[in-house]
Protein backbone atom coordinates (compact mmCIF):
# COMPACT_ATOMS: atom_id res chain seq x y z
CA UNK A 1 42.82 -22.08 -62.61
CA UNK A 2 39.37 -20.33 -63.33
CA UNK A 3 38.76 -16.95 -61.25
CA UNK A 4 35.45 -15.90 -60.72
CA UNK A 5 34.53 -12.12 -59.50
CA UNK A 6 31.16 -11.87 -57.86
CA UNK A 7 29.37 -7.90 -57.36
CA UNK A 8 26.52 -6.42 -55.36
CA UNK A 9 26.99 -8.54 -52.87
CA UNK A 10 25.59 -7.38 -49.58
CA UNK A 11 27.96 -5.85 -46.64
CA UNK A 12 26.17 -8.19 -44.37
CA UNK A 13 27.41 -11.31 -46.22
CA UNK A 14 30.42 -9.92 -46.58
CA UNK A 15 30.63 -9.56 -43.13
CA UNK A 16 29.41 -12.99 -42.19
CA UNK A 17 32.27 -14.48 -44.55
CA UNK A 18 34.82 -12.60 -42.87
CA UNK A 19 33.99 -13.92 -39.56
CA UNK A 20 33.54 -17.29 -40.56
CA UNK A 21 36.99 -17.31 -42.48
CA UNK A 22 38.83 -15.94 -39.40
CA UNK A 23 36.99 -18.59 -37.61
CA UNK A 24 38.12 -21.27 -39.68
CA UNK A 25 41.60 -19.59 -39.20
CA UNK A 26 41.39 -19.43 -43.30
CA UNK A 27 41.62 -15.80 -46.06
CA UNK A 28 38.33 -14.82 -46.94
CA UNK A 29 39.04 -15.76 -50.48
CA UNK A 30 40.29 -19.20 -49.20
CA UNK A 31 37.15 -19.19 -47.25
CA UNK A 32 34.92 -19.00 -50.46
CA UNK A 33 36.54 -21.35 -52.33
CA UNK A 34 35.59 -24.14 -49.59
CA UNK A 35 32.07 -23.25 -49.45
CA UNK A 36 32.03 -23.46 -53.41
CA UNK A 37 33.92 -26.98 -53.30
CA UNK A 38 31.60 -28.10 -50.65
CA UNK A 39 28.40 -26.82 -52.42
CA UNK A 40 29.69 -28.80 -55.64
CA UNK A 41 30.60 -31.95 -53.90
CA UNK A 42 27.42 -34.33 -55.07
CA UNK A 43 26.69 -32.28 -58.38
CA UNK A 44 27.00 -34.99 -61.38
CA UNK A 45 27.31 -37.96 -58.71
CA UNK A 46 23.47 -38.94 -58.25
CA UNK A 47 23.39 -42.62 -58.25
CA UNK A 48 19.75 -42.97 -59.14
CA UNK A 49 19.13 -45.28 -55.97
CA UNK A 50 15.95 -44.34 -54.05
CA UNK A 51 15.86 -42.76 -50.42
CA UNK A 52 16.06 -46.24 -48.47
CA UNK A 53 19.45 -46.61 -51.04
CA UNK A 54 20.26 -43.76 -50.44
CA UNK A 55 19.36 -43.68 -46.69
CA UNK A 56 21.44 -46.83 -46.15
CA UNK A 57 24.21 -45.56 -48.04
CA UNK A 58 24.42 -42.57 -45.60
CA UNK A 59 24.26 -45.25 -42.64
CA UNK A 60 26.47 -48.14 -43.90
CA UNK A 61 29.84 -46.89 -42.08
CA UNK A 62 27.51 -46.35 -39.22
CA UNK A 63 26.21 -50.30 -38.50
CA UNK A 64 24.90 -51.24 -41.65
CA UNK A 65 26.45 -53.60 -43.84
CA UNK A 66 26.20 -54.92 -47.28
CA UNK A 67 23.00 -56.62 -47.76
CA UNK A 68 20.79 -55.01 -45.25
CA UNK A 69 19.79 -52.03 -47.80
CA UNK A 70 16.31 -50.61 -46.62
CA UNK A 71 13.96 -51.94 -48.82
CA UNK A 72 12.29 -49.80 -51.49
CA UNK A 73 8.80 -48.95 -51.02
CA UNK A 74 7.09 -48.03 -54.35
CA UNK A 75 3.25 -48.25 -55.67
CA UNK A 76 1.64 -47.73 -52.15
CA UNK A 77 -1.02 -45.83 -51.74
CA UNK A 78 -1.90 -43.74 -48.64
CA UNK A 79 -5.07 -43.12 -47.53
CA UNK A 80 -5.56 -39.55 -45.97
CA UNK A 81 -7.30 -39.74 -42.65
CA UNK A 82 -11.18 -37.93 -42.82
CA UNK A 83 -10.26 -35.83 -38.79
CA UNK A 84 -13.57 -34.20 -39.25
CA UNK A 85 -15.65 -37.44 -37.98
């Protein structure tokens, strides 16, 4: 396993690691680690889909099934509203 040693890093932070690792009833070293696995969950695993795929994906286990994607919206154009008339 790969070790990693991190300086100058602020008492404050410190601190707030501390208290979140006793809070999670975890070492403070322990503590890191699962902040660095949970920052590196979705790095490499982009699936290119746009945000109603993506959107949809988020949603599925939540009521939407397969099929009933959100439909991509691309090529529109917006017209900005003139509020000074």
């Amino acid at each position: 396993m790969a070790q990693l040693l991190v300086r100058n890093l602020e008492n404050n932070v410190k601190a707030k690691l501390q208290c979140r690792a006793k809070r999670n009833g975890r070492s403070m070293e322990e503590e890191v680690r699962e902040i660095l696995r949970d920052a590196t969950k979705s790095e490499g695993k982009h699936k290119g889909g746009g945000l109603g795929t993506e959107i949809s994906t988020l949603f599925r286990e939540h009521g939407l099934k397969q099929g009933e994607e959100i439909p991509e919206l691309r090529d529109i154009r917006v017209e900005i509203p003139d509020f000074d008339e």
